[in-house]
PDB file of N, CA and C in Angstrom:
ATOM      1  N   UNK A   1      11.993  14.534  18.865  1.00  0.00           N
ATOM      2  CA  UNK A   1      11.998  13.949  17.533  1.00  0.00           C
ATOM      3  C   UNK A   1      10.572  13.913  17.002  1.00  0.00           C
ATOM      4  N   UNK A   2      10.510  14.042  15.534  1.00  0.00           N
ATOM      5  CA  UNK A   2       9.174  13.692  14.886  1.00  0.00           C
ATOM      6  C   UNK A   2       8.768  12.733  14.084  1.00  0.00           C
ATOM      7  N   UNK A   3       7.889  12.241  13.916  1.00  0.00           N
ATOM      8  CA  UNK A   3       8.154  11.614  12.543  1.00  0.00           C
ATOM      9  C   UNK A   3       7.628  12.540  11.293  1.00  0.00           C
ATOM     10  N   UNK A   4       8.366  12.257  10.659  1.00  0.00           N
ATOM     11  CA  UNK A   4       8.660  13.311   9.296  1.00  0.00           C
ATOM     12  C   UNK A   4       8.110  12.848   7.796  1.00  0.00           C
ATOM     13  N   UNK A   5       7.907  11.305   8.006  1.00  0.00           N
ATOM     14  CA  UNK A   5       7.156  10.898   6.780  1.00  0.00           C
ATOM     15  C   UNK A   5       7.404   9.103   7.270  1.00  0.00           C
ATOM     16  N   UNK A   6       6.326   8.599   6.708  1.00  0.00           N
ATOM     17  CA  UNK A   6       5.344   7.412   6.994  1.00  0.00           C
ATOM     18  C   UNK A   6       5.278   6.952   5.509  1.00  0.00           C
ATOM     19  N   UNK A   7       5.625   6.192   5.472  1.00  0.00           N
ATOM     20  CA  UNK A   7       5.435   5.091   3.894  1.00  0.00           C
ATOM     21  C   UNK A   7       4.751   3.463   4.136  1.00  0.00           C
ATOM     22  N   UNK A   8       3.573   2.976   3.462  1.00  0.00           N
ATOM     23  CA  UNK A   8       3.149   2.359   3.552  1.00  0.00           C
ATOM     24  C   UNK A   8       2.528   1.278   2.499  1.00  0.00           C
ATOM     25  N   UNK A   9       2.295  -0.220   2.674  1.00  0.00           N
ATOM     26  CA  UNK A   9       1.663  -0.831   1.394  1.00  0.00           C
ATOM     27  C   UNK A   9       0.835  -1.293   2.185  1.00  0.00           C
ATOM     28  N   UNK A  10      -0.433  -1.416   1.599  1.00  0.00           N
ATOM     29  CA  UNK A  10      -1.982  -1.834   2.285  1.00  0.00           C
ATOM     30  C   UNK A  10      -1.846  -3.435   1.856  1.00  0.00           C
ATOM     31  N   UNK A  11      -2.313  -4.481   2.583  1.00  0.00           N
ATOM     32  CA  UNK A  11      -2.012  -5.420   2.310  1.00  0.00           C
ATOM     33  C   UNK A  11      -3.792  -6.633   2.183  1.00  0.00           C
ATOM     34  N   UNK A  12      -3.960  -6.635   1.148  1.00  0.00           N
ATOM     35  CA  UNK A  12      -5.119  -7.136   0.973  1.00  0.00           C
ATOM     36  C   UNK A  12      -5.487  -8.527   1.266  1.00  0.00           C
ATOM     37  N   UNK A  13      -5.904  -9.107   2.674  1.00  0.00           N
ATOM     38  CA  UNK A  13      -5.664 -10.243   3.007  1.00  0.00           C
ATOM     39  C   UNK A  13      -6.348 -10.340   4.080  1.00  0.00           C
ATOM     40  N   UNK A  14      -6.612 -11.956   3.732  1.00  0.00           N
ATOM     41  CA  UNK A  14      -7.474 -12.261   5.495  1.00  0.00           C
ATOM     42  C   UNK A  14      -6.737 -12.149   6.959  1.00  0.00           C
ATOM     43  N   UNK A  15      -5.268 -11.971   6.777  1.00  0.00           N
ATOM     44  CA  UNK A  15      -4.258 -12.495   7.464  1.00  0.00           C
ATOM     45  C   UNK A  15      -4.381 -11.488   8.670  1.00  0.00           C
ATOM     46  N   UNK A  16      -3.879 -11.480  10.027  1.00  0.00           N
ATOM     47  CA  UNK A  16      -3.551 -10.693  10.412  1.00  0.00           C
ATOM     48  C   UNK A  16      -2.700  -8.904  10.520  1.00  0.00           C
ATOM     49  N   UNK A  17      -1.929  -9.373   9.007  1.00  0.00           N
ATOM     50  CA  UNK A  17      -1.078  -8.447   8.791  1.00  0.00           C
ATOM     51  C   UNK A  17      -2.089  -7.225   7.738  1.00  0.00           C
ATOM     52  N   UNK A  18      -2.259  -5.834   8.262  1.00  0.00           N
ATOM     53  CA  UNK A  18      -2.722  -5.061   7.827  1.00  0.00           C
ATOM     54  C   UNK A  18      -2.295  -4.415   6.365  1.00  0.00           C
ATOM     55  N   UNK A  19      -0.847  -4.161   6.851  1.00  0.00           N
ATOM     56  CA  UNK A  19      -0.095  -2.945   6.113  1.00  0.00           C
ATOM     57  C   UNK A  19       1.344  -3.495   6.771  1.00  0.00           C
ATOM     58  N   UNK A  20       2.399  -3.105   5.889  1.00  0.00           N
ATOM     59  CA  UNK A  20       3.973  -2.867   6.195  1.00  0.00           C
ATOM     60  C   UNK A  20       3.904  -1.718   5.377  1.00  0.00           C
ATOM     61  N   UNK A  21       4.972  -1.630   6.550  1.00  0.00           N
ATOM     62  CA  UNK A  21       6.166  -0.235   5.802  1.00  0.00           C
ATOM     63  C   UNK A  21       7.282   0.168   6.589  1.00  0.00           C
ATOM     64  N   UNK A  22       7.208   2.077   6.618  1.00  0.00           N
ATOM     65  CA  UNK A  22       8.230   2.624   7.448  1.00  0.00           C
ATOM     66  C   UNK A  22       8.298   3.567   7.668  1.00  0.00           C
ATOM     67  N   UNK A  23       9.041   4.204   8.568  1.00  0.00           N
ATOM     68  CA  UNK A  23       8.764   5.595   9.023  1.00  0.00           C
ATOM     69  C   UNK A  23       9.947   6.363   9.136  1.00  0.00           C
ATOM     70  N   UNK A  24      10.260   7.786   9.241  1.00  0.00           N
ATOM     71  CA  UNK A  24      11.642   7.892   9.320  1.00  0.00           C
ATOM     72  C   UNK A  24      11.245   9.365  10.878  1.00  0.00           C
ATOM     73  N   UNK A  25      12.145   9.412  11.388  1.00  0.00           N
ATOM     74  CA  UNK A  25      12.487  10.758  12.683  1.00  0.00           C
ATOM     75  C   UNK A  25      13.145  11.838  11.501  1.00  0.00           C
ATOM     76  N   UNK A  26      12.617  12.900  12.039  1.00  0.00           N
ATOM     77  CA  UNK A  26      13.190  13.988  11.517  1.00  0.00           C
ATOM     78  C   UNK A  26      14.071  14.599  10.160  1.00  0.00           C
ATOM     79  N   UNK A  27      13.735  13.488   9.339  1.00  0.00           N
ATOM     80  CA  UNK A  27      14.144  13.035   8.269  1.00  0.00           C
ATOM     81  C   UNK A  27      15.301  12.712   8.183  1.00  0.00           C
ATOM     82  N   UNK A  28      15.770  11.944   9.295  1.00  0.00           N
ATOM     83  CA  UNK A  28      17.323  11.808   9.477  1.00  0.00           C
ATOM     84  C   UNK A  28      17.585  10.284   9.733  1.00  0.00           C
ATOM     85  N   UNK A  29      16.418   9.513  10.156  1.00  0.00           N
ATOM     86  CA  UNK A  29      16.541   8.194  10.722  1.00  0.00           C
ATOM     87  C   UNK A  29      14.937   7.614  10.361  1.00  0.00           C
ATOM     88  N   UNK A  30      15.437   6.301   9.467  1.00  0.00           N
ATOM     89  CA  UNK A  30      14.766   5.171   9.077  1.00  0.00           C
ATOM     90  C   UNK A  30      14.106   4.348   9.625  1.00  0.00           C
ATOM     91  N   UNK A  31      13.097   4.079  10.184  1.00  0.00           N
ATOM     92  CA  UNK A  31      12.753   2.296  10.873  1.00  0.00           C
ATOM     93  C   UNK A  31      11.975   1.703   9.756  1.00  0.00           C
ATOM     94  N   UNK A  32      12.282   0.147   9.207  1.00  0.00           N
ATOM     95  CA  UNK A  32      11.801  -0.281   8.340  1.00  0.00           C
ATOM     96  C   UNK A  32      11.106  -1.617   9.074  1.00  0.00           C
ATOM     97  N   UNK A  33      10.420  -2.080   8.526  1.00  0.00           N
ATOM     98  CA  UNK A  33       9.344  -3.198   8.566  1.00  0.00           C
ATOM     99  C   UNK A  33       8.642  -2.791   9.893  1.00  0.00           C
ATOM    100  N   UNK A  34       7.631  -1.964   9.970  1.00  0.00           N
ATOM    101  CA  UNK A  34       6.738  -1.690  11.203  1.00  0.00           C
ATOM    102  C   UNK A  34       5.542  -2.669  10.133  1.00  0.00           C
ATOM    103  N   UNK A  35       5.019  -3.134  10.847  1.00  0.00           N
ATOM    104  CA  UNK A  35       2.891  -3.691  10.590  1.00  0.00           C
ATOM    105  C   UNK A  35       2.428  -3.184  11.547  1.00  0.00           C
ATOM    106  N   UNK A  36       1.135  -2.712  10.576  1.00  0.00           N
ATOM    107  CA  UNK A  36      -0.126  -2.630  11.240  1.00  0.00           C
ATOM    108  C   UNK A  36      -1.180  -3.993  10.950  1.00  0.00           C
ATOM    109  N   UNK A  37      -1.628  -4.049  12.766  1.00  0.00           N
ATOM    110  CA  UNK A  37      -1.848  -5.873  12.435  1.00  0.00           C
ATOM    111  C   UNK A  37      -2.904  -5.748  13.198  1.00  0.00           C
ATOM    112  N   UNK A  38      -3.744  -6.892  13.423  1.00  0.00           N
ATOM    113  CA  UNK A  38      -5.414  -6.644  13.655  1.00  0.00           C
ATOM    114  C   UNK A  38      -5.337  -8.067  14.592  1.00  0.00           C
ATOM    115  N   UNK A  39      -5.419  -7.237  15.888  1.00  0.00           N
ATOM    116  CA  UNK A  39      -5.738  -8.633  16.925  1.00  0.00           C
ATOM    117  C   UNK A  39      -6.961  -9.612  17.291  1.00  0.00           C
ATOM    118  N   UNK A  40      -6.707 -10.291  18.012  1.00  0.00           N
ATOM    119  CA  UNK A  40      -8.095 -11.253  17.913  1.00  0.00           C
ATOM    120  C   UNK A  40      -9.465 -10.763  18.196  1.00  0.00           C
ATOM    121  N   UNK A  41      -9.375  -9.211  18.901  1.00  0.00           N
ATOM    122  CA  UNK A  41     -10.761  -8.949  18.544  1.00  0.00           C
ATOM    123  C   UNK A  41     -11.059  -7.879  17.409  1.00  0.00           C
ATOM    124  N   UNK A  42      -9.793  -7.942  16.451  1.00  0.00           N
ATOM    125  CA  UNK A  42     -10.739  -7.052  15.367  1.00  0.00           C
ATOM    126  C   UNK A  42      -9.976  -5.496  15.235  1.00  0.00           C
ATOM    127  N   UNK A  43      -8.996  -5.501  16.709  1.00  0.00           N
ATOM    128  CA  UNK A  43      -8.786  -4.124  16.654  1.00  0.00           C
ATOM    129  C   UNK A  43      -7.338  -4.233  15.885  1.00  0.00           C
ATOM    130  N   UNK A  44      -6.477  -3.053  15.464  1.00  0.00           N
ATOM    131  CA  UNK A  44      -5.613  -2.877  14.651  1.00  0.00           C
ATOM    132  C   UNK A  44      -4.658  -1.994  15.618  1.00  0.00           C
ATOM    133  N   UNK A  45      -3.514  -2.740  15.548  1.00  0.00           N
ATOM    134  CA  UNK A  45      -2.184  -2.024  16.392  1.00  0.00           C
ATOM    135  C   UNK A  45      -1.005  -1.966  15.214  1.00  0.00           C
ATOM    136  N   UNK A  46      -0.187  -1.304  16.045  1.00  0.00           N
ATOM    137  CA  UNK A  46       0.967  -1.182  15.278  1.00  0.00           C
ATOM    138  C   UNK A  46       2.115  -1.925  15.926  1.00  0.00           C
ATOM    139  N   UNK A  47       2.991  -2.889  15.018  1.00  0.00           N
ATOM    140  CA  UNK A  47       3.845  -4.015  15.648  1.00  0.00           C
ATOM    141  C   UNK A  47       5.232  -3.462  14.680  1.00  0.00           C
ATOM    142  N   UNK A  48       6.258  -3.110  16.077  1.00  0.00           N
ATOM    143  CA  UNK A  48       7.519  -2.682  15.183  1.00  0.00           C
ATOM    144  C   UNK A  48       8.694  -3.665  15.058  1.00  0.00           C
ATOM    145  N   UNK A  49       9.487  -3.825  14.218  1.00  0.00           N
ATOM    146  CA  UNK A  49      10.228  -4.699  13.609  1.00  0.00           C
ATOM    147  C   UNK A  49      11.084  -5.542  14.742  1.00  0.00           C
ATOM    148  N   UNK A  50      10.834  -6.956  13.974  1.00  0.00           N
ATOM    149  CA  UNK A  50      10.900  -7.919  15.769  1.00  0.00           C
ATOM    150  C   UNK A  50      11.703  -9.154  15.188  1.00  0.00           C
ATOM    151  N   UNK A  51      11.959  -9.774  15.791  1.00  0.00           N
ATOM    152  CA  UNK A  51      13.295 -10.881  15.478  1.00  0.00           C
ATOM    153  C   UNK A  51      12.671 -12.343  16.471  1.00  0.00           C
ATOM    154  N   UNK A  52      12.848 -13.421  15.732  1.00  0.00           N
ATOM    155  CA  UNK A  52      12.452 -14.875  16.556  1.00  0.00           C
ATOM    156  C   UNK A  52      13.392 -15.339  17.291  1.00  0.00           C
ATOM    157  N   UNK A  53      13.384 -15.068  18.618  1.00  0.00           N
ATOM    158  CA  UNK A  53      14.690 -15.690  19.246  1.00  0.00           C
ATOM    159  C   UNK A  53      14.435 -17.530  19.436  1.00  0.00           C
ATOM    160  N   UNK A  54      15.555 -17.940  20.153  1.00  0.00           N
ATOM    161  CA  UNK A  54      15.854 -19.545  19.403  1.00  0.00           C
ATOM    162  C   UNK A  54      14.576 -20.129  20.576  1.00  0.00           C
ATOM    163  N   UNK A  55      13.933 -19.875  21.368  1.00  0.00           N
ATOM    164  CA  UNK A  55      13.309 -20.428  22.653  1.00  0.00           C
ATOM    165  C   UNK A  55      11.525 -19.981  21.727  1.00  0.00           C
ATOM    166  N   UNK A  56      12.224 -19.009  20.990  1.00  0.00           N
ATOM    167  CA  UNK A  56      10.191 -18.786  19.928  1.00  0.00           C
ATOM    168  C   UNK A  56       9.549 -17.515  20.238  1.00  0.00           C
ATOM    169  N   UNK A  57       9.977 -17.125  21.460  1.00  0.00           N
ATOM    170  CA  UNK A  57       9.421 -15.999  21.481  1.00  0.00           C
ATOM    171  C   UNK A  57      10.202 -14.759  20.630  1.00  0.00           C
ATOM    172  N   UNK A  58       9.436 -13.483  20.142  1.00  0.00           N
ATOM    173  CA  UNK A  58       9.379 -12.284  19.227  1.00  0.00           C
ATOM    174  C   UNK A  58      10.449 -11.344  19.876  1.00  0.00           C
ATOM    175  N   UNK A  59      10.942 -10.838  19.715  1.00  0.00           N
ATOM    176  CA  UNK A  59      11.375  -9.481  20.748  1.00  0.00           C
ATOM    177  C   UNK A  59      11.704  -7.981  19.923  1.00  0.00           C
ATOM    178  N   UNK A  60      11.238  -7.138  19.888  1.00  0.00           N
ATOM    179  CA  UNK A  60      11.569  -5.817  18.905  1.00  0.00           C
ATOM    180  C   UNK A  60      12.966  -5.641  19.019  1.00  0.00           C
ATOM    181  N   UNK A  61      13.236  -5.535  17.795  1.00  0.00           N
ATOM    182  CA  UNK A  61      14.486  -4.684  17.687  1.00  0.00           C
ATOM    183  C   UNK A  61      14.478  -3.184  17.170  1.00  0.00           C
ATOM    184  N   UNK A  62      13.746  -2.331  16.853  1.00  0.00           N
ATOM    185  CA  UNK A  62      13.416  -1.036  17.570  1.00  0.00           C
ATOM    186  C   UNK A  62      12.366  -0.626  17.842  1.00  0.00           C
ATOM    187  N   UNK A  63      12.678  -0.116  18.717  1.00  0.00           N
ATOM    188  CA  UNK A  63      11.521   0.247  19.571  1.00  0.00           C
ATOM    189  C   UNK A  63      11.406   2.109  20.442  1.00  0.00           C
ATOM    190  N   UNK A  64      10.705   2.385  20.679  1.00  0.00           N
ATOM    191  CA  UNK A  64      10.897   3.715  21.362  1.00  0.00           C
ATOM    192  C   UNK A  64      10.947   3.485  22.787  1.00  0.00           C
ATOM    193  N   UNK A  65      11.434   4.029  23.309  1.00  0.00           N
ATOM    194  CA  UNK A  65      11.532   3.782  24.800  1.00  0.00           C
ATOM    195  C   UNK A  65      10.913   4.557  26.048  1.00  0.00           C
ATOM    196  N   UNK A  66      10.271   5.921  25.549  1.00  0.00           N
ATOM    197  CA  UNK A  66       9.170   6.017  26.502  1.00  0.00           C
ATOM    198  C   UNK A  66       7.823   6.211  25.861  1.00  0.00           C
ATOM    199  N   UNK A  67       6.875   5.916  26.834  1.00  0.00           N
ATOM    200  CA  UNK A  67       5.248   5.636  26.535  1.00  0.00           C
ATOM    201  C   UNK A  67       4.730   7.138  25.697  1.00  0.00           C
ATOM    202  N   UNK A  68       5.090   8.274  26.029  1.00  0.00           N
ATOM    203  CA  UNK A  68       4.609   9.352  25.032  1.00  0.00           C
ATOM    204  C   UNK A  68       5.252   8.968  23.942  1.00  0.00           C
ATOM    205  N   UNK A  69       6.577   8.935  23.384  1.00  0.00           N
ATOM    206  CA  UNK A  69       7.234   8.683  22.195  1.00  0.00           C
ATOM    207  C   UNK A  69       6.228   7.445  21.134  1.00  0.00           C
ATOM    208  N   UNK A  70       6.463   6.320  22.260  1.00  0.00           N
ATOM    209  CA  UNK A  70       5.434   5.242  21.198  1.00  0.00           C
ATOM    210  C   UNK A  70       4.187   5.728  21.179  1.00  0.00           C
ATOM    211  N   UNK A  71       3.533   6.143  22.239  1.00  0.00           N
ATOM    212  CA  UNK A  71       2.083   7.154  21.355  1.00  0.00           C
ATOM    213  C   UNK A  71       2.478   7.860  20.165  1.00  0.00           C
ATOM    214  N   UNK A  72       3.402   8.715  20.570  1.00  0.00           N
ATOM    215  CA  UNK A  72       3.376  10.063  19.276  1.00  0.00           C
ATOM    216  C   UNK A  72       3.747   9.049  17.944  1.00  0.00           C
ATOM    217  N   UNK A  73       4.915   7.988  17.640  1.00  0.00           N
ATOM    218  CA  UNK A  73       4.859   7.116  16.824  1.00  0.00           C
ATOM    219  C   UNK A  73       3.578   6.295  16.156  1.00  0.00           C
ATOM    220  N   UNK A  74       2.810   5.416  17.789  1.00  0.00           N
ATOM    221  CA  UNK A  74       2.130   4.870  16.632  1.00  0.00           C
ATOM    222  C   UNK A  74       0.338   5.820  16.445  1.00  0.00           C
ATOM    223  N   UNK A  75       0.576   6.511  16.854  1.00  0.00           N
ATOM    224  CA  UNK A  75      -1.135   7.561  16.600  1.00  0.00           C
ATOM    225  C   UNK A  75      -0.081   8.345  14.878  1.00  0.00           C
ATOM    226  N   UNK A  76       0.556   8.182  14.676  1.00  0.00           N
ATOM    227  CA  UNK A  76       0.902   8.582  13.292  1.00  0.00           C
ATOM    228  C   UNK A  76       0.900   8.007  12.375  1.00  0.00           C
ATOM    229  N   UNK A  77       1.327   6.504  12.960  1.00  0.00           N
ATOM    230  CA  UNK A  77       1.184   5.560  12.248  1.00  0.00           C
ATOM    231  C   UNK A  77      -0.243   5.517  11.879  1.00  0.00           C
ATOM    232  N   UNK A  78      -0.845   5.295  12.621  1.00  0.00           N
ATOM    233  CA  UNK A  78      -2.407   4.547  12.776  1.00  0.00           C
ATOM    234  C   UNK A  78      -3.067   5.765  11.635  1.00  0.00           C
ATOM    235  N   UNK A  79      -3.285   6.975  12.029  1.00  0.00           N
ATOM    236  CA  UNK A  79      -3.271   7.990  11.148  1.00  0.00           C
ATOM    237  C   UNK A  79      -3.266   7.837   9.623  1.00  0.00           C
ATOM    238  N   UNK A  80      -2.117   8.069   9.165  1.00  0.00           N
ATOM    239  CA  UNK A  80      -1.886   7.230   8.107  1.00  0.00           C
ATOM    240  C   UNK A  80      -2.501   6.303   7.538  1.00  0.00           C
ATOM    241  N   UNK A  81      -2.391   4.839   8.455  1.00  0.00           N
ATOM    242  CA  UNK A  81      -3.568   3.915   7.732  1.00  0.00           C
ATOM    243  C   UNK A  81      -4.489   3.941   7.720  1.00  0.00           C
ATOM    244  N   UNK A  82      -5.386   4.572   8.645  1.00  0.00           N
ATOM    245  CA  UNK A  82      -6.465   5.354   8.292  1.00  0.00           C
ATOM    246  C   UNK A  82      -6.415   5.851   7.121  1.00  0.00           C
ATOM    247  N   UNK A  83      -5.917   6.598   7.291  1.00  0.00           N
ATOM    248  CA  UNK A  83      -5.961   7.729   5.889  1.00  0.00           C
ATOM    249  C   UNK A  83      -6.332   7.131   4.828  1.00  0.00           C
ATOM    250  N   UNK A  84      -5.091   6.234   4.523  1.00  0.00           N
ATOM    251  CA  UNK A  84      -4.884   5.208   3.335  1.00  0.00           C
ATOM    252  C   UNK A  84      -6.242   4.357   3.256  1.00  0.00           C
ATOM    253  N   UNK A  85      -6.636   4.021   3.950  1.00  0.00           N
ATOM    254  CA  UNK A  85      -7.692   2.888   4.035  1.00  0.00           C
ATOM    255  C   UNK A  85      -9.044   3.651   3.611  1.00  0.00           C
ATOM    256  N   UNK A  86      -9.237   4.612   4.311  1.00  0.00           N
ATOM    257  CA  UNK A  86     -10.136   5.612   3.822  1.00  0.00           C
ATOM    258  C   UNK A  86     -10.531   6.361   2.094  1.00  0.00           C
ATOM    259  N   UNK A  87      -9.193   6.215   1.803  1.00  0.00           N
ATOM    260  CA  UNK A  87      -8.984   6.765   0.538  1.00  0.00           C
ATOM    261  C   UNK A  87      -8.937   5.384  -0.406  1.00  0.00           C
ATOM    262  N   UNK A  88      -8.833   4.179  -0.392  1.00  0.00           N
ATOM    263  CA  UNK A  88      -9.111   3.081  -0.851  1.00  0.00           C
ATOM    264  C   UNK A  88     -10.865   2.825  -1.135  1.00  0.00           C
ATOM    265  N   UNK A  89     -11.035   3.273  -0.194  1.00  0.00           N
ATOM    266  CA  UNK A  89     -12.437   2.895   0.058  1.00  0.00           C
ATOM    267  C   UNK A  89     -13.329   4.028  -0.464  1.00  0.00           C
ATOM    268  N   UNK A  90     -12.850   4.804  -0.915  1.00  0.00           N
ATOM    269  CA  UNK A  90     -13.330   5.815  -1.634  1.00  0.00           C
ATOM    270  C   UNK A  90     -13.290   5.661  -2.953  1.00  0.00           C
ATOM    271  N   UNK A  91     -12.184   5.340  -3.407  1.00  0.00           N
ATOM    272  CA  UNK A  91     -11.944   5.282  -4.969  1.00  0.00           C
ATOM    273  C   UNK A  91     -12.916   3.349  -5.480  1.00  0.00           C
ATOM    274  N   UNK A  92     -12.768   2.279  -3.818  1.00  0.00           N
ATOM    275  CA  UNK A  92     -13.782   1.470  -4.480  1.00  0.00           C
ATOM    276  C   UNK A  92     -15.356   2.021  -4.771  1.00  0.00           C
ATOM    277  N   UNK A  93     -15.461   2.314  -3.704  1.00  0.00           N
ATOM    278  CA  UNK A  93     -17.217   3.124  -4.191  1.00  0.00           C
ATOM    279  C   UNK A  93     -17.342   3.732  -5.500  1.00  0.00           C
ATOM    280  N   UNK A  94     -16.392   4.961  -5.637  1.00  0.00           N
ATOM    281  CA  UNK A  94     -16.700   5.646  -7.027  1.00  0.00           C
ATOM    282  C   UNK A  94     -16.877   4.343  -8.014  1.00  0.00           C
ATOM    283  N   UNK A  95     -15.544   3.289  -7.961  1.00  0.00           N
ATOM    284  CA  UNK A  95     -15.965   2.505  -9.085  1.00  0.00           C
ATOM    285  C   UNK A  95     -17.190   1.475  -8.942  1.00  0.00           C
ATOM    286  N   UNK A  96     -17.570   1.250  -7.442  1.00  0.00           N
ATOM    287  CA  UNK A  96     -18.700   0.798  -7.978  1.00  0.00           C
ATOM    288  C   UNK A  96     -20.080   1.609  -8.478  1.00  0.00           C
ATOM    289  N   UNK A  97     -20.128   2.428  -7.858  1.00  0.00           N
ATOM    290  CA  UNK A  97     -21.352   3.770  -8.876  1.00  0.00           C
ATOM    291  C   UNK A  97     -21.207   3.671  -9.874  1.00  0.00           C
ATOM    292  N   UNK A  98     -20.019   4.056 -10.636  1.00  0.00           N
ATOM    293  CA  UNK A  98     -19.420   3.991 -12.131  1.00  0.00           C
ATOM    294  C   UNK A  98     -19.907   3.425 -12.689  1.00  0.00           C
ATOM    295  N   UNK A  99     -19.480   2.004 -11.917  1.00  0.00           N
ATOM    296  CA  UNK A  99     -19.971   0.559 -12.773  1.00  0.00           C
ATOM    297  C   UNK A  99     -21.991   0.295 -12.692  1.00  0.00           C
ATOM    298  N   UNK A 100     -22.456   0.694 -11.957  1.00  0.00           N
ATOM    299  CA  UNK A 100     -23.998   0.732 -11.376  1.00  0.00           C
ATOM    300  C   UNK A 100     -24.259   1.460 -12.395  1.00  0.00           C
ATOM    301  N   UNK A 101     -23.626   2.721 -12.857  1.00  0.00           N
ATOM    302  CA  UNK A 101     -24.744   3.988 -13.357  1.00  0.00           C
ATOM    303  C   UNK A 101     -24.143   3.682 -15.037  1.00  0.00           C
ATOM    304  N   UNK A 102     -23.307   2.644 -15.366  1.00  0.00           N
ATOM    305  CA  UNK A 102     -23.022   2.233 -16.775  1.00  0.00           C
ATOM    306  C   UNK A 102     -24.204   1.484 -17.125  1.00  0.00           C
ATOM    307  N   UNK A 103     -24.422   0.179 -16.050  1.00  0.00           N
ATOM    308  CA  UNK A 103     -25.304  -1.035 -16.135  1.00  0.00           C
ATOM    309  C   UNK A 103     -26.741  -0.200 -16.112  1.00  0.00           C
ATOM    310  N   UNK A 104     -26.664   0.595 -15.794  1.00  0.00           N
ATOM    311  CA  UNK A 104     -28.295   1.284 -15.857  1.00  0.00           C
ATOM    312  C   UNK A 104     -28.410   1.659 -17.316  1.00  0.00           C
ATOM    313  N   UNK A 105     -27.247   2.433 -17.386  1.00  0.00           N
ATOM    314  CA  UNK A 105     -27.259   3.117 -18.836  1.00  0.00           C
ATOM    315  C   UNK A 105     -27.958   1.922 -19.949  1.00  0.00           C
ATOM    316  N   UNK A 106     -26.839   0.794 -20.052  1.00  0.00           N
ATOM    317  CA  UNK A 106     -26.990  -0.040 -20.768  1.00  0.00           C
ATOM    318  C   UNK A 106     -28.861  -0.840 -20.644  1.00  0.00           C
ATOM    319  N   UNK A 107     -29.077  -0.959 -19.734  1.00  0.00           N
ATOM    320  CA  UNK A 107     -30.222  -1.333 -19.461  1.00  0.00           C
ATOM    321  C   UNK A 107     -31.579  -0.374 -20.248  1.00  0.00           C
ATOM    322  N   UNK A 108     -30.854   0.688 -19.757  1.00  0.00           N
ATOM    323  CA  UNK A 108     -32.373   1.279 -20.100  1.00  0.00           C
ATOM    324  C   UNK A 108     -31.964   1.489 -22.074  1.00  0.00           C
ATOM    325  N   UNK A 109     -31.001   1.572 -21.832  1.00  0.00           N
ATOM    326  CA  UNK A 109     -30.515   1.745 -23.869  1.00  0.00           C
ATOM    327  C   UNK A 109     -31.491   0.207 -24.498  1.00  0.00           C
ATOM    328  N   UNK A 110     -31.101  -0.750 -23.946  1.00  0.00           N
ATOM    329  CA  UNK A 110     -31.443  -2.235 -24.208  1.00  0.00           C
ATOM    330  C   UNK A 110     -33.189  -2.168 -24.196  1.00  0.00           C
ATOM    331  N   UNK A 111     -33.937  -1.373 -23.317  1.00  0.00           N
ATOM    332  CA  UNK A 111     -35.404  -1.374 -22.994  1.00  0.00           C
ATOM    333  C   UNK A 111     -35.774  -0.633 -23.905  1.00  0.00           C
ATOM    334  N   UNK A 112     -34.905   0.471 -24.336  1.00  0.00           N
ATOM    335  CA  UNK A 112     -35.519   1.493 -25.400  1.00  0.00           C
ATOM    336  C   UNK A 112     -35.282   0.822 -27.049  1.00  0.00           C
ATOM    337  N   UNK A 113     -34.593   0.159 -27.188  1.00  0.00           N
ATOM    338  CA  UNK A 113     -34.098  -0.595 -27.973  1.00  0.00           C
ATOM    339  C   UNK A 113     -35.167  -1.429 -28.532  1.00  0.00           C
ATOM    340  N   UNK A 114     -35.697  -2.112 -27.525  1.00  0.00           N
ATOM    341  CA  UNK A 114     -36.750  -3.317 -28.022  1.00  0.00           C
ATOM    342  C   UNK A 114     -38.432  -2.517 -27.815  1.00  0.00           C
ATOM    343  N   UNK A 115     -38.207  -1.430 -27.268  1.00  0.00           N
ATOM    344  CA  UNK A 115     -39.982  -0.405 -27.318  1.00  0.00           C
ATOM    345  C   UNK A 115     -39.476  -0.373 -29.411  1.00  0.00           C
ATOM    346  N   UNK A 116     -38.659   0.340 -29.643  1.00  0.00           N
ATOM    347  CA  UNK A 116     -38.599   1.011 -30.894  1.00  0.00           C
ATOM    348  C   UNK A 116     -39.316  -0.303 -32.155  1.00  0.00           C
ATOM    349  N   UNK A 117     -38.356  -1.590 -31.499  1.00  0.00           N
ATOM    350  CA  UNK A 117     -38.705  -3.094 -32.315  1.00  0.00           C
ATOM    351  C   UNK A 117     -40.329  -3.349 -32.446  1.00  0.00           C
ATOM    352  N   UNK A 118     -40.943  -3.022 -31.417  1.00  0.00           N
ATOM    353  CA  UNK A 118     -42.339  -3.256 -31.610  1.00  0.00           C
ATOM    354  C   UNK A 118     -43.379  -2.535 -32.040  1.00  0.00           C
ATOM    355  N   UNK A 119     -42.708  -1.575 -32.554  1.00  0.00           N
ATOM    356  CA  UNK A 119     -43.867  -0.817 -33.381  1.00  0.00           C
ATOM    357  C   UNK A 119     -43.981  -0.844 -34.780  1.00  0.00           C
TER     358      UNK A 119
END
């Protein structure tokens, strides 16, 4: 099986929770609510859709069942949010340059502005 396409919302927050979404196998089969979530030291895993049993503890309700499969799953996952995160962080920079090389503009318009006043 593959995964065939990865859908995701970036989630802007102090919280643990990175990103939700979902992924589908071979374009034939769905898993919905996977997170990508950021543990106590900082690093970012992928947590697949899990249920509170009555005693408190989490338990997945799907899951892959051998250790290559959940690699090949979540290095696609992770992938992805990379990706996404990368490309966020791209389009903030441009706008802050944007916004830098306006405020210059304006600045130096404003300096040339008041040379012209004093003569």
């Amino acid at each position: 099986m593959e995964v065939t396409s990865i859908r995701m919302n970036l989630l802007n927050n102090a919280g643990g929770i990175k990103a939700i979404g979902s992924f589908s196998l071979d374009d034939a089969f769905a898993i919905r609510g996977i997170r990508v979530m950021e543990d106590s030291k900082g690093r970012n895993f992928v947590a697949f859709p899990s249920r509170e049993r009555s005693n408190g503890d989490y338990e997945d309700i799907a899951f892959p069942l051998s250790k290559e499969f959940y690699h090949k799953i979540t290095d696609a996952i992770m992938t992805e949010f990379n990706r996404m995160r990368e490309e966020v962080a791209a389009k903030v920079s441009k706008a802050d340059q944007e916004q830098t090389e306006n405020a210059n503009e304006e600045q130096a318009q404003k300096e040339t502005s008041h040379r012209g006043k004093g003569r």
